[in-house]
N, C-alpha and C. Protein backbone atom coordinates (compact mmCIF):
# COMPACT_ATOMS: atom_id res chain seq x y z
N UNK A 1 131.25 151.09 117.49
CA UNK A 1 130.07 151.93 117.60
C UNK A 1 130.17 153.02 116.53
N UNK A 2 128.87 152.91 115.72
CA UNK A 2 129.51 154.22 114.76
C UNK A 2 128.70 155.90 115.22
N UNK A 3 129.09 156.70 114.58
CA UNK A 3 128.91 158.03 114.45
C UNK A 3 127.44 158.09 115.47
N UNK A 4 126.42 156.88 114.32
CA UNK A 4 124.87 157.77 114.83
C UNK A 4 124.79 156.89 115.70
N UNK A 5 125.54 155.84 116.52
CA UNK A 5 124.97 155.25 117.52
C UNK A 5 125.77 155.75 118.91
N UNK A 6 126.55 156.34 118.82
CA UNK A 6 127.16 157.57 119.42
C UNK A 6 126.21 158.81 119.81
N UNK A 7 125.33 159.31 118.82
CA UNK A 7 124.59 160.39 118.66
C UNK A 7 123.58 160.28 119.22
N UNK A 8 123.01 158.91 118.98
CA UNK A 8 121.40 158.69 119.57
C UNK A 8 121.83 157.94 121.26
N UNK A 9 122.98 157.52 121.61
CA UNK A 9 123.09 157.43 123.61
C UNK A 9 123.09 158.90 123.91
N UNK A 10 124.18 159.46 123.08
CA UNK A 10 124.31 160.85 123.27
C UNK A 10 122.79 161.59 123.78
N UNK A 11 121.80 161.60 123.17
CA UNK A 11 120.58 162.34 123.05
C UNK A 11 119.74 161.20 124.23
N UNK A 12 119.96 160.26 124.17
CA UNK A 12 119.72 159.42 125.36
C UNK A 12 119.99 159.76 126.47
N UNK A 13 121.26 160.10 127.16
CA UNK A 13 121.66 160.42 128.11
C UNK A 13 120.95 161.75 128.50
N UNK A 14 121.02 162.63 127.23
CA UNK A 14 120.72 164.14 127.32
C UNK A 14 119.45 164.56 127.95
N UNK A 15 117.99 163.03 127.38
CA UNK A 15 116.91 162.95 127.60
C UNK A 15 116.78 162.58 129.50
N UNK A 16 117.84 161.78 129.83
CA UNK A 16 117.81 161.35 130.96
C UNK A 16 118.31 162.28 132.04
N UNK A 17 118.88 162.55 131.90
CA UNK A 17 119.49 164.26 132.78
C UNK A 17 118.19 165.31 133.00
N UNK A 18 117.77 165.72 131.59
CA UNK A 18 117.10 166.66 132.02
C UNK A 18 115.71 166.03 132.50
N UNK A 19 115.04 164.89 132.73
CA UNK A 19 114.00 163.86 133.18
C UNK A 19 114.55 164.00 134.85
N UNK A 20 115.62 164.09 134.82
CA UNK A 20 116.09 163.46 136.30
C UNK A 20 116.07 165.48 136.98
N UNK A 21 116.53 166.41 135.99
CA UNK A 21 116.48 167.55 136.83
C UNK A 21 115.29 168.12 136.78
N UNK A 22 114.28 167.75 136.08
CA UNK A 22 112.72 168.59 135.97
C UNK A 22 112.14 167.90 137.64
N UNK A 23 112.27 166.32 137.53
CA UNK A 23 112.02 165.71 138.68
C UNK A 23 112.94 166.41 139.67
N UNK A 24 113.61 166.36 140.00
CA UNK A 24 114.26 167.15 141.37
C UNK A 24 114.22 168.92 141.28
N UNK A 25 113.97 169.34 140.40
CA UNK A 25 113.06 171.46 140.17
C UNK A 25 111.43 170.94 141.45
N UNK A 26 111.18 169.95 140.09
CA UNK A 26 109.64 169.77 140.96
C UNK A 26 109.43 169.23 142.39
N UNK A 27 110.28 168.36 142.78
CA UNK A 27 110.44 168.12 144.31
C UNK A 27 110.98 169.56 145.19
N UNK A 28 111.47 170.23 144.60
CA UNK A 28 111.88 171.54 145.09
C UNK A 28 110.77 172.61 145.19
N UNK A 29 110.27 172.43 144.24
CA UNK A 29 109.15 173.35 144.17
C UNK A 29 108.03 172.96 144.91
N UNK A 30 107.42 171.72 144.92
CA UNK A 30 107.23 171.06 146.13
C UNK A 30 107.20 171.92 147.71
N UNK A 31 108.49 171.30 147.95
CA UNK A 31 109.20 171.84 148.99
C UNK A 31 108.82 173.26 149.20
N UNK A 32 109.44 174.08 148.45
CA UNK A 32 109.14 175.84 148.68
C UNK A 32 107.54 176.13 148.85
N UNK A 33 106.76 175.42 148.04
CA UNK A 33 105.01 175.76 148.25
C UNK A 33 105.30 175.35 149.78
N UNK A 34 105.40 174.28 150.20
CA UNK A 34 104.75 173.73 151.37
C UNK A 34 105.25 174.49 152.42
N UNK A 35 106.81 175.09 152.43
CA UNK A 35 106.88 175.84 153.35
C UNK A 35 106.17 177.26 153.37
N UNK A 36 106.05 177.57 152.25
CA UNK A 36 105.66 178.85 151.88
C UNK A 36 103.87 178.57 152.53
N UNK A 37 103.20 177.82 153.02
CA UNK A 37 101.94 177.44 152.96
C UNK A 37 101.67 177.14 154.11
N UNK A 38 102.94 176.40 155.18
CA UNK A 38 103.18 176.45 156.66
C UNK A 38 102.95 177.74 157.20
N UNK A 39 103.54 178.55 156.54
CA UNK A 39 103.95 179.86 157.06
C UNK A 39 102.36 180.21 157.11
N UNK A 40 101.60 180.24 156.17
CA UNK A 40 100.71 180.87 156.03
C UNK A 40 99.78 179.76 157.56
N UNK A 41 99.97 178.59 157.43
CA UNK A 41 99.25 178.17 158.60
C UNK A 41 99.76 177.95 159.98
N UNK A 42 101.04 178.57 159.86
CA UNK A 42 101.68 179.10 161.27
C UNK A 42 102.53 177.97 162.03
N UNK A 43 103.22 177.42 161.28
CA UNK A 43 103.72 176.19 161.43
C UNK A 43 105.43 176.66 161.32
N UNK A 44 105.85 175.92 162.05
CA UNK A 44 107.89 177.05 162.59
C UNK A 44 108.45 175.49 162.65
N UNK A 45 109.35 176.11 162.40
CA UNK A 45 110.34 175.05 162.16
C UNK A 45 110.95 173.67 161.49
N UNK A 46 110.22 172.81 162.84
CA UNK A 46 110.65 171.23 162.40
C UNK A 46 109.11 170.51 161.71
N UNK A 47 107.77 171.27 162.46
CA UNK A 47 106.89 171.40 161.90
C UNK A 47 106.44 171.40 160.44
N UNK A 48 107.28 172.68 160.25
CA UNK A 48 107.28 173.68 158.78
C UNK A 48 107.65 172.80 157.77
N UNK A 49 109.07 172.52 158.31
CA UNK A 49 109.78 171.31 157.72
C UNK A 49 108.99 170.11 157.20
N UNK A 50 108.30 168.92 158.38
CA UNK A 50 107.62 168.18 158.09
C UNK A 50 106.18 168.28 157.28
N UNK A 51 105.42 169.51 157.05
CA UNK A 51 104.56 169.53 156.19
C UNK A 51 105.01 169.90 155.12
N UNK A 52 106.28 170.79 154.62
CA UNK A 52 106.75 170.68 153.36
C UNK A 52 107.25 169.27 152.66
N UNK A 53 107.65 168.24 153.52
CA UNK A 53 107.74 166.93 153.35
C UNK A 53 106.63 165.90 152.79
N UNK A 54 105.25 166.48 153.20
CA UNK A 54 104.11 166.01 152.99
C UNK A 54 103.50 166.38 151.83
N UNK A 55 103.53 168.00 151.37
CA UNK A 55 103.76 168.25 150.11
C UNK A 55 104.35 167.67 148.86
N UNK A 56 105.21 167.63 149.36
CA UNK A 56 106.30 166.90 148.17
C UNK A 56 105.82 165.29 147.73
N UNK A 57 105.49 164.77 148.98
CA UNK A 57 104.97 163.43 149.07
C UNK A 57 103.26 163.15 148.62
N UNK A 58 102.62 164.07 148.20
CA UNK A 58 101.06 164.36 147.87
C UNK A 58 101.52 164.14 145.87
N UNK A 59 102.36 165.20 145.82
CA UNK A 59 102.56 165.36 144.75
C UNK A 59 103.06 163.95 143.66
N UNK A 60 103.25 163.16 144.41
CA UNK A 60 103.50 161.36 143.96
C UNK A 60 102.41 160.94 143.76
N UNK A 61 101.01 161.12 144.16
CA UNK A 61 100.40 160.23 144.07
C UNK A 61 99.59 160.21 142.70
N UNK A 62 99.47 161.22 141.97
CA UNK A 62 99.23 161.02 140.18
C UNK A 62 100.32 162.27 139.63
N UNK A 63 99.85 162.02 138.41
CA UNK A 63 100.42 162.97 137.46
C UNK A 63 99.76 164.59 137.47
N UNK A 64 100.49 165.42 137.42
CA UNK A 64 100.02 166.92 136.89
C UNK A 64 100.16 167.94 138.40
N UNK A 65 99.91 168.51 139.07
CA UNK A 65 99.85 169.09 139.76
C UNK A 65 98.45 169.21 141.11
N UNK A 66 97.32 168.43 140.23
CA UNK A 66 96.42 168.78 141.05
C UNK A 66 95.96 167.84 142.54
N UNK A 67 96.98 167.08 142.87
CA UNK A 67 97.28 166.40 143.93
C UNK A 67 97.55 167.09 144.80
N UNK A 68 98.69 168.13 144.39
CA UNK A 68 99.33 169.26 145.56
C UNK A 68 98.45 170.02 145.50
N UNK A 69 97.48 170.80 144.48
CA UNK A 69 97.00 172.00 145.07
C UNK A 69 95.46 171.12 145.93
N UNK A 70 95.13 170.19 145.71
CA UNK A 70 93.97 169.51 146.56
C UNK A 70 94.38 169.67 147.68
N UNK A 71 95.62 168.80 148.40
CA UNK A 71 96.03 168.90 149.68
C UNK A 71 96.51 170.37 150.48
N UNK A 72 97.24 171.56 149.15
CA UNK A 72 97.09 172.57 149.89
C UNK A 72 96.04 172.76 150.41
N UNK A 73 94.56 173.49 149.52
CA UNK A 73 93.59 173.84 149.63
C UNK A 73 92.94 173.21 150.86
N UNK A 74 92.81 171.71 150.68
CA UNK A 74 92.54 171.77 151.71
C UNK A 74 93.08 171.99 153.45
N UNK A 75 94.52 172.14 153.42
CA UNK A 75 95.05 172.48 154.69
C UNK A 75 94.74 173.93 154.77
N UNK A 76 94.54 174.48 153.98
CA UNK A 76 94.46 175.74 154.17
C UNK A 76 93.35 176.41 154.32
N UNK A 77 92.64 175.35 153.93
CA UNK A 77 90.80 175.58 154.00
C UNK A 77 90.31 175.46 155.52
N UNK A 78 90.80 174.41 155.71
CA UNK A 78 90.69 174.04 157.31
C UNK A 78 91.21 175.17 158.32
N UNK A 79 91.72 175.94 157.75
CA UNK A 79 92.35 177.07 158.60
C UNK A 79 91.50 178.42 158.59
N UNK A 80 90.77 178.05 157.68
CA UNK A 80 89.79 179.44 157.18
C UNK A 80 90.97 180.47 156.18
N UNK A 81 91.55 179.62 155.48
CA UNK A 81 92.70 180.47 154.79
C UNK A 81 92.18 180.03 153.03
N UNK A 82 91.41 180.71 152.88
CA UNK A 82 91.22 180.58 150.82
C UNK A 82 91.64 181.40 149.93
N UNK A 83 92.63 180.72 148.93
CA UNK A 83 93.17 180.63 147.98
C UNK A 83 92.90 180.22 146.67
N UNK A 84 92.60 181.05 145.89
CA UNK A 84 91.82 180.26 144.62
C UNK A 84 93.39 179.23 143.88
N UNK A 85 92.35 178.39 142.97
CA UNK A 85 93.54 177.63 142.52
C UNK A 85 94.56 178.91 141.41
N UNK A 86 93.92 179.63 140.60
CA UNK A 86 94.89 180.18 140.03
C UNK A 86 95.62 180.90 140.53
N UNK A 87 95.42 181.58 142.00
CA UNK A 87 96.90 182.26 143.09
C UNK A 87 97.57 180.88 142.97
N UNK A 88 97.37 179.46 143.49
CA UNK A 88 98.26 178.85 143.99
C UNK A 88 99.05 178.61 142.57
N UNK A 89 98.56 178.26 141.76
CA UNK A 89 99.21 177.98 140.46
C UNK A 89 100.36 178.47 139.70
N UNK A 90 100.01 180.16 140.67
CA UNK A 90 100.90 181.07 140.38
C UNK A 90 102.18 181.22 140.75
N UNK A 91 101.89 180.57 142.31
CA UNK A 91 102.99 180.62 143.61
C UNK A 91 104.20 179.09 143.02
N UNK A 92 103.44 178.07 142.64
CA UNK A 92 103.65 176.67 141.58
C UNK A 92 105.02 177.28 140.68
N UNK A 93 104.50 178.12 139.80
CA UNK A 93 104.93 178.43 139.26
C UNK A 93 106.11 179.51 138.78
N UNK A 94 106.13 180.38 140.17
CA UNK A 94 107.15 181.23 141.01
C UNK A 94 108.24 180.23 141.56
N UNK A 95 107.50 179.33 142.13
CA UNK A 95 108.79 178.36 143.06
C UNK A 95 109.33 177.08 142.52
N UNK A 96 108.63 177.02 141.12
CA UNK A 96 109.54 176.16 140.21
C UNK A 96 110.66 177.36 139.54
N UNK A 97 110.15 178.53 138.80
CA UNK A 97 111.68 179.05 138.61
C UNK A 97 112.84 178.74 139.58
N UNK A 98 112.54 179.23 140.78
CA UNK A 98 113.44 179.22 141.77
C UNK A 98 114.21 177.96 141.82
N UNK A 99 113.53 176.91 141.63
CA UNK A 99 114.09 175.33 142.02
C UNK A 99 114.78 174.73 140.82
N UNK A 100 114.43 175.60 139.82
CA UNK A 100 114.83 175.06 138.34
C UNK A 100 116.32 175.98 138.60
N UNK A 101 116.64 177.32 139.21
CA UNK A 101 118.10 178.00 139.17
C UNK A 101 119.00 177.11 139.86
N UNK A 102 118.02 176.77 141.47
CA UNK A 102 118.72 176.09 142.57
C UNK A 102 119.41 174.63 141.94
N UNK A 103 118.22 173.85 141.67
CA UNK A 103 118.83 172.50 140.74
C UNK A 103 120.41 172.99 139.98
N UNK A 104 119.82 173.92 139.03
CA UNK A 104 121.30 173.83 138.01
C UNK A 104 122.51 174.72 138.88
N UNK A 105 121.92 175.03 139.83
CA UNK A 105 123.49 175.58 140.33
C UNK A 105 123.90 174.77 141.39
N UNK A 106 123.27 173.68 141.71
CA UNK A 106 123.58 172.76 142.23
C UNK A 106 123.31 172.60 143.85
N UNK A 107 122.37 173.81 144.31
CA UNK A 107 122.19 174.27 145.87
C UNK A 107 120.81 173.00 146.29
């Protein structure tokens, strides 16, 4: 194997790591909206738990974000609880830092 075929798995691997930790930040972040969004619709515990599960699982069904904030909005709509999309975007974007520290420190 020479030098640059060394270099380019190298950058291969490198590409695959950080693919694999953006995907598990974003399942995290996921996670933190939905509990963070229970709370707001009064949901404790194992509850809390299972709609942050549902979150996470919304967020599969296309690309970009606007899967999760549809399904927030609307749970939260149904509650008489409105949120424009750019608060939630914001909160998105608060609880991916968080999930992006948690990921790399390994919690």
């Amino acid at each position: 194997m020479t030098t640059f075929d060394k270099r380019e798995e190298g950058f291969e691997k490198k590409f695959a790591l950080d693919a694999e930790q953006k995907f598990k930040a974003e399942a995290r972040r996921d996670k933190l909206l939905g509990l963070w969004v229970a709370e707001k619709l009064g949901l404790k515990g194992d509850d809390a738990t299972a709609y942050a599960k549902e979150v996470v699982i919304a967020d599969l069904e296309e690309a970009g974000d606007a899967d999760v904030i549809r399904k927030v909005t609307a749970d939260l709509e149904g509650r008489g609880i409105f949120l424009t999309e750019p608060e939630l975007r914001l909160k998105l974007d608060e609880f991916f830092a968080q999930a992006v520290a948690q990921v790399k420190a390994g919690t």
